[in-house]
Every structure is written in C-alpha cells, then in structure tokens.
C-alpha atoms as a PDB file:
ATOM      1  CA  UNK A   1      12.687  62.605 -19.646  1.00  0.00           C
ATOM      2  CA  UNK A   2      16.367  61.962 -20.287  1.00  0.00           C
ATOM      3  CA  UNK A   3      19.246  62.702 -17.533  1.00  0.00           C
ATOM      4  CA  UNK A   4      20.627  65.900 -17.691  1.00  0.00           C
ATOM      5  CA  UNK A   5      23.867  65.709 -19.370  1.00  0.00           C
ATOM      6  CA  UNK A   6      27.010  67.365 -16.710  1.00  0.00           C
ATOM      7  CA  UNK A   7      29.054  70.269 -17.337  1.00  0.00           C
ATOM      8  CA  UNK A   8      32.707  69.807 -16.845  1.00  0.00           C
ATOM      9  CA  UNK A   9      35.857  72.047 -16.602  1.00  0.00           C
ATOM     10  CA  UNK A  10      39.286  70.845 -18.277  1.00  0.00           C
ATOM     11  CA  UNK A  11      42.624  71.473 -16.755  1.00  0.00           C
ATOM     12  CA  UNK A  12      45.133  70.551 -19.988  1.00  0.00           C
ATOM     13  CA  UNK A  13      48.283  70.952 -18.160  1.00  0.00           C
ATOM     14  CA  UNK A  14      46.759  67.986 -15.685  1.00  0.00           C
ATOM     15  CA  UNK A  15      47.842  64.048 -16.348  1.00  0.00           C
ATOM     16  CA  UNK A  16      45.311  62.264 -18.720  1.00  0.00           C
ATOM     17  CA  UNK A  17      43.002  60.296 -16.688  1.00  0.00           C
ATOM     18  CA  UNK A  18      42.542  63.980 -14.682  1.00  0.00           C
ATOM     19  CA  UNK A  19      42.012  66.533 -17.020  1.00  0.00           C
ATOM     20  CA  UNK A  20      38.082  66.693 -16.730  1.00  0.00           C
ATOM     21  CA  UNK A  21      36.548  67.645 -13.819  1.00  0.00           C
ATOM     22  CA  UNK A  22      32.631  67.504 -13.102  1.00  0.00           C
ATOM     23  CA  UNK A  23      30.826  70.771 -12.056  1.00  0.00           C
ATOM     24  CA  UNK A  24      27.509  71.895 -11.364  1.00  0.00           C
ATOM     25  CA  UNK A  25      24.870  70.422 -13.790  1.00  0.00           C
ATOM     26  CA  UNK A  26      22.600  72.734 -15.426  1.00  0.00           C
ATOM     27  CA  UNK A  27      19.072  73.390 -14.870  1.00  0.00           C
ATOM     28  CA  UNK A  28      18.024  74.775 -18.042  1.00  0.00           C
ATOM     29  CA  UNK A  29      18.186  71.752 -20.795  1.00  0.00           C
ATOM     30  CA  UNK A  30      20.491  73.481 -23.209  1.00  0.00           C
ATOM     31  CA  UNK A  31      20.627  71.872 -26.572  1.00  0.00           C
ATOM     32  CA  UNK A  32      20.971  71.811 -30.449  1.00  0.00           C
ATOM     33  CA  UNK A  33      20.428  76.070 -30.223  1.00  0.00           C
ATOM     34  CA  UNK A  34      22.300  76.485 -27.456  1.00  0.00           C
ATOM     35  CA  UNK A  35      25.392  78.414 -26.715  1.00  0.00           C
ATOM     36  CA  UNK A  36      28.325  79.475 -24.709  1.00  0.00           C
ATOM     37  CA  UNK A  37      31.051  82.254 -25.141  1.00  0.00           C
ATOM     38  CA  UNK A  38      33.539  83.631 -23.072  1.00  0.00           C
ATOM     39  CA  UNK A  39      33.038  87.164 -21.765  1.00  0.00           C
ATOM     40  CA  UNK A  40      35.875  89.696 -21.355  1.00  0.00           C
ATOM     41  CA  UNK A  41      35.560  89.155 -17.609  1.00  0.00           C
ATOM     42  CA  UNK A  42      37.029  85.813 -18.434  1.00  0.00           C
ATOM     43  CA  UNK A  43      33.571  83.848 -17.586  1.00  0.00           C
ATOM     44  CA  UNK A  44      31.078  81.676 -19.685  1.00  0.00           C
ATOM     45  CA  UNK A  45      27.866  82.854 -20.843  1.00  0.00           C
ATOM     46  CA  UNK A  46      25.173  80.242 -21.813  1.00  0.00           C
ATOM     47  CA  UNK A  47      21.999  80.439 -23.509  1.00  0.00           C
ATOM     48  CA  UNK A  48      19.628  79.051 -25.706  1.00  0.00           C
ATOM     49  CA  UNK A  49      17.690  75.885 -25.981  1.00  0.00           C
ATOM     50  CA  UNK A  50      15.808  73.449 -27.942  1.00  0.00           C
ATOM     51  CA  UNK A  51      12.524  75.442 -27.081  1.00  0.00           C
ATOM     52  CA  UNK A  52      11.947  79.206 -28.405  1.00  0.00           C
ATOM     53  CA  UNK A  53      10.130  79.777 -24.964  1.00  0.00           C
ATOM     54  CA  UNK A  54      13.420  79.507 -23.534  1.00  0.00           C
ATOM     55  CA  UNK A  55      15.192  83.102 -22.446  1.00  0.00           C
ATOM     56  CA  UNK A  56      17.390  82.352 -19.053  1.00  0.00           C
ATOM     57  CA  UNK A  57      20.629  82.808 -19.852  1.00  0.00           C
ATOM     58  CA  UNK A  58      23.366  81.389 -17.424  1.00  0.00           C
ATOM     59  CA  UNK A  59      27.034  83.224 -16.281  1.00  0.00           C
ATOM     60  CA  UNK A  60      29.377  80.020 -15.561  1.00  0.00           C
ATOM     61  CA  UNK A  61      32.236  81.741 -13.325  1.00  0.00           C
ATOM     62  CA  UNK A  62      35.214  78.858 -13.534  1.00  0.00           C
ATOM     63  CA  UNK A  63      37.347  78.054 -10.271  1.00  0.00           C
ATOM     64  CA  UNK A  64      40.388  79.997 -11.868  1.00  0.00           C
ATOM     65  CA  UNK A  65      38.644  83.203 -11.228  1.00  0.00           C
ATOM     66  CA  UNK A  66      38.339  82.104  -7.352  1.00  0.00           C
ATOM     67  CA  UNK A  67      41.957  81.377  -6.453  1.00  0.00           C
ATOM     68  CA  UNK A  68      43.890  83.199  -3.852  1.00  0.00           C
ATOM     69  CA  UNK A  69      46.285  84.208  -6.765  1.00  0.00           C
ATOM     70  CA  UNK A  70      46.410  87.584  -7.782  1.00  0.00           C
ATOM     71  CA  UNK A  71      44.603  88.717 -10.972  1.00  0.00           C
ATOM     72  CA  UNK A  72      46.235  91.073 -13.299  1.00  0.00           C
ATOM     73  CA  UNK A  73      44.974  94.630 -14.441  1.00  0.00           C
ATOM     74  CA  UNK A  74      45.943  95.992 -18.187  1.00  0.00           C
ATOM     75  CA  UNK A  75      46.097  99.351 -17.691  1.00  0.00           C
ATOM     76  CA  UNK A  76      47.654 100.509 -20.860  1.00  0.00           C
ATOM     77  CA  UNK A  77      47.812  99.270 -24.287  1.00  0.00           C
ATOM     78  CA  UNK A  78      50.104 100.986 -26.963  1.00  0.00           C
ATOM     79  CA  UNK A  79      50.470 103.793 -24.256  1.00  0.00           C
ATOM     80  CA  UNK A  80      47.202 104.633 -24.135  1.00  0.00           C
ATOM     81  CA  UNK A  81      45.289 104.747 -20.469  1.00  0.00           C
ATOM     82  CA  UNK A  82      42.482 102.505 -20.815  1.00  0.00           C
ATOM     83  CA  UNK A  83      38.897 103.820 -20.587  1.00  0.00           C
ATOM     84  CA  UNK A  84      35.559 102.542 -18.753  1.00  0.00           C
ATOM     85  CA  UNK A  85      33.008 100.962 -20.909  1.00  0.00           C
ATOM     86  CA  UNK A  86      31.058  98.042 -22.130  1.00  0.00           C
ATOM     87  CA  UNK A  87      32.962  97.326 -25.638  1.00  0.00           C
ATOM     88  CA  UNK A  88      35.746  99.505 -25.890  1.00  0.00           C
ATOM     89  CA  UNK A  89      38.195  98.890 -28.550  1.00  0.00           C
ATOM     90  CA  UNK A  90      41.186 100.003 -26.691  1.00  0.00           C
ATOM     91  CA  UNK A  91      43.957  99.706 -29.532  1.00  0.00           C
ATOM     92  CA  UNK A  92      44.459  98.859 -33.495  1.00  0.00           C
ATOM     93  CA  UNK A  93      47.921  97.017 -34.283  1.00  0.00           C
ATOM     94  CA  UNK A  94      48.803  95.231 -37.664  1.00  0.00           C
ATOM     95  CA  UNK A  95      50.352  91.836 -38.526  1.00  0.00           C
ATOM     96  CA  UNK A  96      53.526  91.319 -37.131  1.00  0.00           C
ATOM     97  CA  UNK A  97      53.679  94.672 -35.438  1.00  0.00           C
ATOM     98  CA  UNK A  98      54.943  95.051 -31.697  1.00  0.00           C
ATOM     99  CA  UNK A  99      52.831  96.656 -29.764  1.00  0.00           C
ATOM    100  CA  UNK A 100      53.450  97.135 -25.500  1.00  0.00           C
ATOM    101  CA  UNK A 101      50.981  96.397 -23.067  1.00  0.00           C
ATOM    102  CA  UNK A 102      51.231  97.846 -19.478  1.00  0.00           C
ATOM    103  CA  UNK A 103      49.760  95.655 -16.403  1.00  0.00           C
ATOM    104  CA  UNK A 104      49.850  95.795 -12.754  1.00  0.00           C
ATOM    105  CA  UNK A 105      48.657  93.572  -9.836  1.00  0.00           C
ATOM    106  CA  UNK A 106      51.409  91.022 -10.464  1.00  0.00           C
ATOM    107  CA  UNK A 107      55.003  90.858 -11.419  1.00  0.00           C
ATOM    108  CA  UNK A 108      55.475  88.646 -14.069  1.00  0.00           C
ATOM    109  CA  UNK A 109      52.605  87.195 -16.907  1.00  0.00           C
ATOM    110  CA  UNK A 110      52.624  83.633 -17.666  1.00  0.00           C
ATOM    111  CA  UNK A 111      51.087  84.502 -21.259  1.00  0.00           C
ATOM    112  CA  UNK A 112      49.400  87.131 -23.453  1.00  0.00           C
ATOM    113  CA  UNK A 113      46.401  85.921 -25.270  1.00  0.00           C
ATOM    114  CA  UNK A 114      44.008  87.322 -28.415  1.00  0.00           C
ATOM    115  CA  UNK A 115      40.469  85.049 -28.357  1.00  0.00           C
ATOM    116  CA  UNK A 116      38.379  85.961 -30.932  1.00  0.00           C
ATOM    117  CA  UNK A 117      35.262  87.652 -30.452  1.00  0.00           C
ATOM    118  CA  UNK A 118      32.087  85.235 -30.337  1.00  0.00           C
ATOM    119  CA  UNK A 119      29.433  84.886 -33.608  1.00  0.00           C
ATOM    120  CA  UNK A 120      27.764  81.607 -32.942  1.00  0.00           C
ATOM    121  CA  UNK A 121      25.007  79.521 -34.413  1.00  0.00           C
ATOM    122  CA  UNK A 122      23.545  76.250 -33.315  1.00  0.00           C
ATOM    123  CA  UNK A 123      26.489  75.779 -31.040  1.00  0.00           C
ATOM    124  CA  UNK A 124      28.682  76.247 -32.871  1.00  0.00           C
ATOM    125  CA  UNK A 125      31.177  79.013 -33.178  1.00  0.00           C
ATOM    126  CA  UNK A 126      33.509  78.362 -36.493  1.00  0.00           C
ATOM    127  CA  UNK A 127      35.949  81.066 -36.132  1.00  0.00           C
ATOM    128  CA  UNK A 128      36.828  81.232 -32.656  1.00  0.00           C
ATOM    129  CA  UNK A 129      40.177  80.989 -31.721  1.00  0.00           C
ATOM    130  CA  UNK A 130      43.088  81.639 -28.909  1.00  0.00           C
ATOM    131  CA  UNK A 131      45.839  82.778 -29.903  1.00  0.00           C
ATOM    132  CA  UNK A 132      48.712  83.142 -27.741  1.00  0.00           C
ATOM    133  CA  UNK A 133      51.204  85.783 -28.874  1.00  0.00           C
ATOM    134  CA  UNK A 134      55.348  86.105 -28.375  1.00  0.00           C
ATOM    135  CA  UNK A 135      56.202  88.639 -25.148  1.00  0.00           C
ATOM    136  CA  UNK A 136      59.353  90.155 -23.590  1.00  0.00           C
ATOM    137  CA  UNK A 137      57.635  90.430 -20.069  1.00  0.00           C
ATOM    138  CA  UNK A 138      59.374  93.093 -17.491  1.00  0.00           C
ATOM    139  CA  UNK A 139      57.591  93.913 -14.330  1.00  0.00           C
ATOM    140  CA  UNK A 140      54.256  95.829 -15.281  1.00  0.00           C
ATOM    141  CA  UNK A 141      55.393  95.681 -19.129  1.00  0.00           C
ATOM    142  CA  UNK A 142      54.888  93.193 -21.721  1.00  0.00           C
ATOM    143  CA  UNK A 143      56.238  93.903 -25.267  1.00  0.00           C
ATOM    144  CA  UNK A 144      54.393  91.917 -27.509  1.00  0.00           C
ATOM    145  CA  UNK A 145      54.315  90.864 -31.654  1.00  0.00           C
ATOM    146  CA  UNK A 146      50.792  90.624 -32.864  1.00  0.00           C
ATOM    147  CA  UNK A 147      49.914  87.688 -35.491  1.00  0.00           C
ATOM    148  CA  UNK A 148      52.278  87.168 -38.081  1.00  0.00           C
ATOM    149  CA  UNK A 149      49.221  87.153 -40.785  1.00  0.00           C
ATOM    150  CA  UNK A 150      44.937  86.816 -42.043  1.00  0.00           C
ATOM    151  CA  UNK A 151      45.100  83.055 -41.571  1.00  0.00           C
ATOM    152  CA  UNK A 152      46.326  82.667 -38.356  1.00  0.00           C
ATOM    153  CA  UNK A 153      44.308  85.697 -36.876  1.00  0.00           C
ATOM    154  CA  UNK A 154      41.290  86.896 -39.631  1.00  0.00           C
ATOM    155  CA  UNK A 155      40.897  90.725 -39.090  1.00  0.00           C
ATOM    156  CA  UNK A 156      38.531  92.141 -36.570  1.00  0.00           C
ATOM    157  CA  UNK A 157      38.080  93.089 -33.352  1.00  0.00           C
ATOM    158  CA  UNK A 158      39.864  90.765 -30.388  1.00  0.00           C
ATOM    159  CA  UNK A 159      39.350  90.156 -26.453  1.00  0.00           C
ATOM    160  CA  UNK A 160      43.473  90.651 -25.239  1.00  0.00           C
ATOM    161  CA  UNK A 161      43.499  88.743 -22.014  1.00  0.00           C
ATOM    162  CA  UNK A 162      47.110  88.856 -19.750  1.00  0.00           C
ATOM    163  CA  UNK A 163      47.204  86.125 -17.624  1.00  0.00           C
ATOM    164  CA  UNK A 164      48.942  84.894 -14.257  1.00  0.00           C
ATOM    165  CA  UNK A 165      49.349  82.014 -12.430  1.00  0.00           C
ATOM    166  CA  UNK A 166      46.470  80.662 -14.704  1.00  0.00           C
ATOM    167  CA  UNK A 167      44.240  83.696 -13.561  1.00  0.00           C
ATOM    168  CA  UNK A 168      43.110  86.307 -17.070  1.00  0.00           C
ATOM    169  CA  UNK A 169      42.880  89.789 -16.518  1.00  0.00           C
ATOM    170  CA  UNK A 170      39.775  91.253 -17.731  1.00  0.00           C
ATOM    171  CA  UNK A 171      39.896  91.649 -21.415  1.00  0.00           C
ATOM    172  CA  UNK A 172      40.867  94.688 -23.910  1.00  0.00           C
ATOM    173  CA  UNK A 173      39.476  95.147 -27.080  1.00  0.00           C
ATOM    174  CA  UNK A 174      42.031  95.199 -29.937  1.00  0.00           C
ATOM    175  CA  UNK A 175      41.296  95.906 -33.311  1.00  0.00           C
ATOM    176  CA  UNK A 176      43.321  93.719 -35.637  1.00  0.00           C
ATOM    177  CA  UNK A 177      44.036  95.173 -38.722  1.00  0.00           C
ATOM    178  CA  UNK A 178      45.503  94.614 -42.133  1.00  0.00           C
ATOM    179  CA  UNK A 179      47.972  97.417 -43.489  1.00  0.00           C
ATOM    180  CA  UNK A 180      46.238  99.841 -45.129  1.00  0.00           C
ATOM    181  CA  UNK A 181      43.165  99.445 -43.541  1.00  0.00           C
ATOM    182  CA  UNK A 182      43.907 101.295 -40.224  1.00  0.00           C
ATOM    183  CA  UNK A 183      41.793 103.907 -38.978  1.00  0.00           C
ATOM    184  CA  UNK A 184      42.192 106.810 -36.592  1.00  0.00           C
ATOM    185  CA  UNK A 185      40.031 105.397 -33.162  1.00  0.00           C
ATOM    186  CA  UNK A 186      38.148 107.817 -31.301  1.00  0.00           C
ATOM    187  CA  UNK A 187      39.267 108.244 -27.631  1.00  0.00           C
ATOM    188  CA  UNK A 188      36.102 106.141 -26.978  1.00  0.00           C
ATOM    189  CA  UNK A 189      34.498 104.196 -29.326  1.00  0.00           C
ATOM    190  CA  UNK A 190      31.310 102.060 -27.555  1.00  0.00           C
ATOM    191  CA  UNK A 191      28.856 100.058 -29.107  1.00  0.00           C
ATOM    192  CA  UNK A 192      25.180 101.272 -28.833  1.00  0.00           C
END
C-alpha cells in the first residue's frame, strides 16, 4: 500500500523556503473524489474518497483559529442585527455599492473578505474565489465597496469573513447581486 501523502498548512506572508508547514496526516485515504471546503466557522471540511464505501468526513481546525489573539464578531451588516441560523443570508448589496459592516471583539480589522460558496467535483472547485474588498475601518465599523463587477465576483450567495491579526470571524452570508435583480430578503431566510 502506498505512504499516505501529508497535509500541510501555508503561511504566504512567511519567507520562501518556510511557507509550508507539515500537519497531521490523514487517516482516511482521500483521493481523486475527494474534497475540502472552507466552512463559515473558518475551518476545513474533508470528504470523499476513491471508494463509494467511504462516508467519514473530517473538520481540519487550522492553528489560526487557536491563537491567543482575539477573534472578531460581525454583528451587523447593512444595519441589520444578525440572526442565529445554519445558512442565513444576512444582506444583498450590488456591484460597486458600499455597504457597512459592524464588528466587535477587536479594534481594528486587518481585512474584509467575500470567499465564494463551495460546489465541488472530483476535487476540484472551479469557481471558488477570495476576494478581498476596499474598507474605511473605524473601531467596531468597517465601510466597505463590494466588487466592482460579474467577472471579478459571479453573482450568488458569499461567506463575508472580517479578519484580525490573521484570525476570521465567523462568516455572514451575503447575497451578491446584479442591479435589477435584487429582492426583498425575509428577516430569516434558512435553507431546509
């Protein structure tokens, strides 16, 4: 049986030569129709396999979420007090609209992020994306412009991670929308 191939962590703001480091390998041989996707609690799920009698699925928590530093709380987007829930889409905002997000926990953000929600096959996940977005940060405020257009940010739905001292928030859902096509949200709307 071939070695089990190790999982790794990348630090891009390190020197090359020290950008990759080694973490725990895997148990669970995770191949060809495997997959991994980041969660709005800013981990990694992992699944899939080679073999269809395969149905573990792994959570991969990185070392960012267990520094000392604080982690930062969104509670408001567009003005509106966030709600509990599994999937709720939070906000809609346009191309190159501003739109204010409200955080506490920390003082200041290092950046304001949109990753595209996950729709992977075979490994592979096409569209996904990070985009980080232009802020005026004030303590517990950040004013932010969404994407300027469709082909930098597609239309859809969006994880909006704040993030300080390298350490994400837990995500908001934020519907990205192209003018015209903007809809009235329900106070709640959850996925069933």
């Amino acid at each position: 049986m071939p070695q089990m191939e190790h999982m790794g962590s990348l630090r891009p703001s390190k020197p090359v030569g020290q950008r990759w480091s080694q973490v725990a390998d895997s148990m669970i041989w995770r191949l060809y129709h495997s997959e991994a996707f980041l969660t709005s609690n800013a981990e990694v799920f992992v699944s899939g396999s080679e073999s269809t009698d395969e149905h573990r699925v792994q959570i991969y928590t990185p070392d960012y979420l267990y520094t000392s530093n604080p982690r930062p709380v969104i509670t408001a987007v567009n003005g509106s007090a966030q709600t509990a829930g599994v999937y709720d889409v939070d906000a809609q905002v346009g191309y190159s609209q501003n739109f204010t997000i409200g955080f506490s926990g920390v003082t200041t953000l290092d950046r304001v992020v949109f990753n595209r929600l996950v729709g992977s096959t075979h490994g592979v996940h096409a569209d996904q994306r990070q985009i980080v977005l232009d802020c005026s940060v004030t303590t517990g405020t950040a004013i932010c412009s969404s994407p300027p257009n469709n082909y930098i940010a597609p239309p859809g739905v969006y994880m909006l991670f704040v993030l300080n001292q390298g350490v994400p928030s837990r995500a908001k859902y934020i519907s990205l929308q192209l003018a015209g096509t903007m809809t009235k949200l329900p106070a709640t709307a959850t996925a069933g």
